[in-house]
Protein backbone atom coordinates (compact mmCIF):
# COMPACT_ATOMS: atom_id res chain seq x y z
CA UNK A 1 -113.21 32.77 -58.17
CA UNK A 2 -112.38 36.85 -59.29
CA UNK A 3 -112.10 38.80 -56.45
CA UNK A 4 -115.23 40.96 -56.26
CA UNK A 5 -115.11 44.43 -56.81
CA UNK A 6 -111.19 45.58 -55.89
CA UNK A 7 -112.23 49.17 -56.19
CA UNK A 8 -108.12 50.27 -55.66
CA UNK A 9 -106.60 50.02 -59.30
CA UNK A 10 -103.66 48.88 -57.36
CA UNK A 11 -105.09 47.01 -54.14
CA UNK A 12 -105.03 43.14 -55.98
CA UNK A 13 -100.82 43.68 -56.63
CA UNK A 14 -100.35 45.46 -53.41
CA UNK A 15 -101.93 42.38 -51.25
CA UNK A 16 -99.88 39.74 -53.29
CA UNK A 17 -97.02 41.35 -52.88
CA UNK A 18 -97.39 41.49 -49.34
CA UNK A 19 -98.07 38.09 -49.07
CA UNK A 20 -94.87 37.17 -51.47
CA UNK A 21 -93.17 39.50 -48.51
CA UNK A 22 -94.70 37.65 -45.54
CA UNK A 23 -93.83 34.14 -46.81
CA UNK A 24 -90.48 35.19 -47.75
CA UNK A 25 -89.69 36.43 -44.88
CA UNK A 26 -91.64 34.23 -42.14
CA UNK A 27 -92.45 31.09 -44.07
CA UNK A 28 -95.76 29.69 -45.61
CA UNK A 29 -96.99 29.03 -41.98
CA UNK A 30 -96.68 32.46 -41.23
CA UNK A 31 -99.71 33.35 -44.02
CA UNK A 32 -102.73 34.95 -42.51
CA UNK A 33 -105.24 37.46 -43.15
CA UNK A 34 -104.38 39.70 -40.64
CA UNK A 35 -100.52 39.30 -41.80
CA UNK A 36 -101.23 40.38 -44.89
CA UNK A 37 -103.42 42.93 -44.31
CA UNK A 38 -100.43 44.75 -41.46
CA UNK A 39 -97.62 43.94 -44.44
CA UNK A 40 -99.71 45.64 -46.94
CA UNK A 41 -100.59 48.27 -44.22
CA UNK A 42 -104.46 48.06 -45.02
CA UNK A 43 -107.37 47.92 -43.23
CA UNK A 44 -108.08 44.51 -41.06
CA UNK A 45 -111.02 43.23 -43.20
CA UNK A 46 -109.86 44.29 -47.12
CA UNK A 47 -108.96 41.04 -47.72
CA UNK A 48 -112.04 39.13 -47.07
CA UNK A 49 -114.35 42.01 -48.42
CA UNK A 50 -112.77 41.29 -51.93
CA UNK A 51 -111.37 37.56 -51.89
CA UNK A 52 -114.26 34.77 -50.12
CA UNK A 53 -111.35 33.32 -48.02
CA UNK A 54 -107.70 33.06 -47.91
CA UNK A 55 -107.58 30.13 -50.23
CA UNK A 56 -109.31 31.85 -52.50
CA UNK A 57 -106.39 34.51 -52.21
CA UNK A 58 -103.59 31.73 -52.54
CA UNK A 59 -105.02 30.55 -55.75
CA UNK A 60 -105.71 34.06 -57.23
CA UNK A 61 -102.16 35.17 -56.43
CA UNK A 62 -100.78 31.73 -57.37
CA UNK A 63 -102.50 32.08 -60.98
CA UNK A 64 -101.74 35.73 -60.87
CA UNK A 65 -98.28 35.09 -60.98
CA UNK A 66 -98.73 32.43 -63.52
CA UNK A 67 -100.08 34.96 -65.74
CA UNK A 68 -96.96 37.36 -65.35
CA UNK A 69 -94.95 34.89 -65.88
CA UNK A 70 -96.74 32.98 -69.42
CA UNK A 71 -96.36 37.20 -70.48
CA UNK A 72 -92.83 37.50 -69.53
CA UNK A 73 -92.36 34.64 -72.28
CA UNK A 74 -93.83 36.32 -74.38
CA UNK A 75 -91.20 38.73 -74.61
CA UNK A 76 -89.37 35.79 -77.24
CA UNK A 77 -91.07 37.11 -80.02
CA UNK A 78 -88.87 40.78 -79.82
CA UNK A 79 -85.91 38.35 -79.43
CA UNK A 80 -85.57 36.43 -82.70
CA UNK A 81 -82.44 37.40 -84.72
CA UNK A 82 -81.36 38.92 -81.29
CA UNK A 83 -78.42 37.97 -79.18
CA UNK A 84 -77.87 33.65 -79.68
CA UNK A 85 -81.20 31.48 -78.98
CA UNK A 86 -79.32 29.91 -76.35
CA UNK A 87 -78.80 33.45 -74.13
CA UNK A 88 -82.43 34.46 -75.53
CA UNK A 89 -83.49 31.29 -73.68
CA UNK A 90 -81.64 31.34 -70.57
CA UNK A 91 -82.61 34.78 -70.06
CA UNK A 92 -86.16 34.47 -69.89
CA UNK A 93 -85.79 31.28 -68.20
CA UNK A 94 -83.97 33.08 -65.38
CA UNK A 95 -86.64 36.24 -65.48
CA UNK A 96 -89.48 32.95 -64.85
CA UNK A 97 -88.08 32.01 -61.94
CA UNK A 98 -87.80 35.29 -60.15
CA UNK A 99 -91.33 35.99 -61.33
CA UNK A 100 -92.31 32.27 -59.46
CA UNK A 101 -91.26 32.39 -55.75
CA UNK A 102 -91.16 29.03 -55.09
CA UNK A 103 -92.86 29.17 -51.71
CA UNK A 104 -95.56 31.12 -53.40
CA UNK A 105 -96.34 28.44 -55.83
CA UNK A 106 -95.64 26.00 -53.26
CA UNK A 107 -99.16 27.63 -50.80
CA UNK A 108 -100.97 26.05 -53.28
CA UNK A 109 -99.46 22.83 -52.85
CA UNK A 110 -100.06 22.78 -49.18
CA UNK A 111 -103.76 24.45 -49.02
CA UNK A 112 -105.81 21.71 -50.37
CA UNK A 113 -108.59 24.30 -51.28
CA UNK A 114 -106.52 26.74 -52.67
CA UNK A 115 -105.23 23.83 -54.70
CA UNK A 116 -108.51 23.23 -55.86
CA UNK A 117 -109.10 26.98 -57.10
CA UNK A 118 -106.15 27.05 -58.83
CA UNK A 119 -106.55 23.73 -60.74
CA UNK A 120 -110.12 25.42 -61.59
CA UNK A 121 -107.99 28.47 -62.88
CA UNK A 122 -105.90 26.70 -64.55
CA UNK A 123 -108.71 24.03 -66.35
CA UNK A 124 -110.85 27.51 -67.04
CA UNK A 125 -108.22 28.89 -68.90
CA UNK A 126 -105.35 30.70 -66.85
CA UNK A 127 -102.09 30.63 -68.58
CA UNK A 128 -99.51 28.85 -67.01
CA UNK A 129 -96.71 26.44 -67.89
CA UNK A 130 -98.36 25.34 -71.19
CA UNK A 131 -98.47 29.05 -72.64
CA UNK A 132 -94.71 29.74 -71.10
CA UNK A 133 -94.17 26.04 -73.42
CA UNK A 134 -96.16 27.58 -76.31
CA UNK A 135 -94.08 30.47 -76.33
CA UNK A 136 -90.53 28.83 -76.08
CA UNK A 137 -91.78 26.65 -78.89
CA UNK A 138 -93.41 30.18 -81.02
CA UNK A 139 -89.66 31.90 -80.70
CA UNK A 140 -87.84 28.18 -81.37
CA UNK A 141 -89.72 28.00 -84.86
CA UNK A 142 -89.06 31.70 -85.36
CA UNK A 143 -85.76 31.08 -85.23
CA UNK A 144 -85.96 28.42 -87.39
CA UNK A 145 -87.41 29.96 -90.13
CA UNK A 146 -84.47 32.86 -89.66
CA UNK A 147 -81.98 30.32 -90.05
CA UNK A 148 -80.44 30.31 -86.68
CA UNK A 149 -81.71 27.01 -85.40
CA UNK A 150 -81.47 23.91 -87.63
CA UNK A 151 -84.29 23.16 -89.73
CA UNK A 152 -84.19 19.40 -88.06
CA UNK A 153 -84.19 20.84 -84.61
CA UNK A 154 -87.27 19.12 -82.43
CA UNK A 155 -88.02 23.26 -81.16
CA UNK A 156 -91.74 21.30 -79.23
CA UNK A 157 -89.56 18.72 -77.50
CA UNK A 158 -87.04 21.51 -76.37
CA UNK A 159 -89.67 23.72 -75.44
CA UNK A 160 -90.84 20.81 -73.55
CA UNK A 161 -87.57 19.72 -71.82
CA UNK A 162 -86.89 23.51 -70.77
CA UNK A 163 -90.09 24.02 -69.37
CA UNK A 164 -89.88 20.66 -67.37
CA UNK A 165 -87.42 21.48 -65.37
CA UNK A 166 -87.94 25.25 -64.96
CA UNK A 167 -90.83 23.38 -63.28
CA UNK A 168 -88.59 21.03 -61.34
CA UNK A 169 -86.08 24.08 -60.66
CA UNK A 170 -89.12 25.89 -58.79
CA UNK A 171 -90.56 23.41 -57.06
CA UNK A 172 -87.15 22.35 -55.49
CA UNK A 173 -84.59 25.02 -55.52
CA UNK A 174 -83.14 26.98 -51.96
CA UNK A 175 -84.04 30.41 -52.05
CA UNK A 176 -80.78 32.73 -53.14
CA UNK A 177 -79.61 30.06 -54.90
CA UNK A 178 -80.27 32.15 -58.13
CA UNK A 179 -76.49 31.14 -59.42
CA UNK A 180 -76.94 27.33 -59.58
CA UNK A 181 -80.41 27.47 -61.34
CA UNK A 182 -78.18 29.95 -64.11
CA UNK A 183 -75.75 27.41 -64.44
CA UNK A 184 -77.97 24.01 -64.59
CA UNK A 185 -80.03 26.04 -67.25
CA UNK A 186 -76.79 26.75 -69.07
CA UNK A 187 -76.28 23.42 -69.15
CA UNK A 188 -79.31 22.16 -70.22
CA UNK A 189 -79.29 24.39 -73.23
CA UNK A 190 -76.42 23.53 -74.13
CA UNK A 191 -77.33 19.86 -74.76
CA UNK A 192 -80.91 20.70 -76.07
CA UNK A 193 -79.01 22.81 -78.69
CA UNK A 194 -75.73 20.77 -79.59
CA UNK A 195 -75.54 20.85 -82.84
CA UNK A 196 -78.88 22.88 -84.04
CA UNK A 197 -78.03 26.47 -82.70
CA UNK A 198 -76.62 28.34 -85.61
CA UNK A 199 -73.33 30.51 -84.96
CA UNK A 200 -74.35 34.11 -85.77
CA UNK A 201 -73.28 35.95 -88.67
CA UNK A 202 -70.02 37.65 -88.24
């Protein structure tokens, strides 16, 4: 399912992003070889001369993304002691979402074979949701063991319940609609952590 020999360091990111462009711009119906290939000004035929079909692309970019994103949570780990847990949180929740264009996640949805790629992705290995969980739950525990989240604090089940709907928030949000994701994750945290967040050390 790898594309086969990308020989341009930078030709893999450069297609995505055009395609993140194209279906911003025009919609998912809009997603074609040939639109790709003009956004990303390359040749007509790059795309199919590394990727065995367009499906294929849609799942490579889909889990691509994925990828970025399960890394962006990693960024937790420099976080503990940092800031409150609840901004630490929100933050990276917020950083997710830009990093998951929910049309781009959505191709998959709607390309039944590109659907199927991904779901092999995913099944093979590809980080996704669960490592993004793994994390939340890795920097919870951390913080934890600092002292700044209660000892009694459930940090799977909130890793769980954040990750949920930073799912649900993707799959259903308007684009530019940035400020009412903020504040329904604001609120959410603020629940999950009633009570267990710590106030920091004056």
């Amino acid at each position: 399912m790898s594309p086969r020999g990308v020989a341009i360091p930078d030709l893999r990111e450069r297609l995505f992003a055009a395609a993140e462009r194209v279906v911003a711009r025009d919609g998912a119906g809009a997603l074609t070889s040939r639109a790709i290939t003009v956004e990303a000004d390359c040749g007509k035929g790059v795309l199919h001369t590394h990727f065995a079909s367009l499906d294929e692309f849609v799942a490579e970019l889909v889990l691509d993304r994925f990828a970025r994103s399960a890394r962006q949570a990693e960024a937790l780990k420099a976080k503990v002691g940092q800031a409150t847990v609840g901004d630490n949180l929100q933050e990276v929740v917020l950083v997710l979402m830009d990093a998951l264009p929910p049309a781009v996640v959505g191709l998959a949805m709607t390309r039944p074979a590109a659907a199927l790629h991904t779901r092999e992705g995913l099944q093979a290995g590809a980080p996704a949701f669960a490592a993004i969980q793994q994390a939340f739950t890795f920097y919870l525990q951390a913080e934890q063991r600092g002292g700044r989240l209660a000892a009694g604090a459930d940090a799977a089940t909130i890793a769980l319940a954040l990750v949920g709907t930073t799912h649900h928030l993707l799959m259903t949000r308007d684009p530019g609609r940035g400020e009412d994701a903020k504040l329904t994750i604001g609120r959410l945290l603020a629940v999950l952590l009633r009570g267990a967040e710590r106030p920091p050390v004056t």
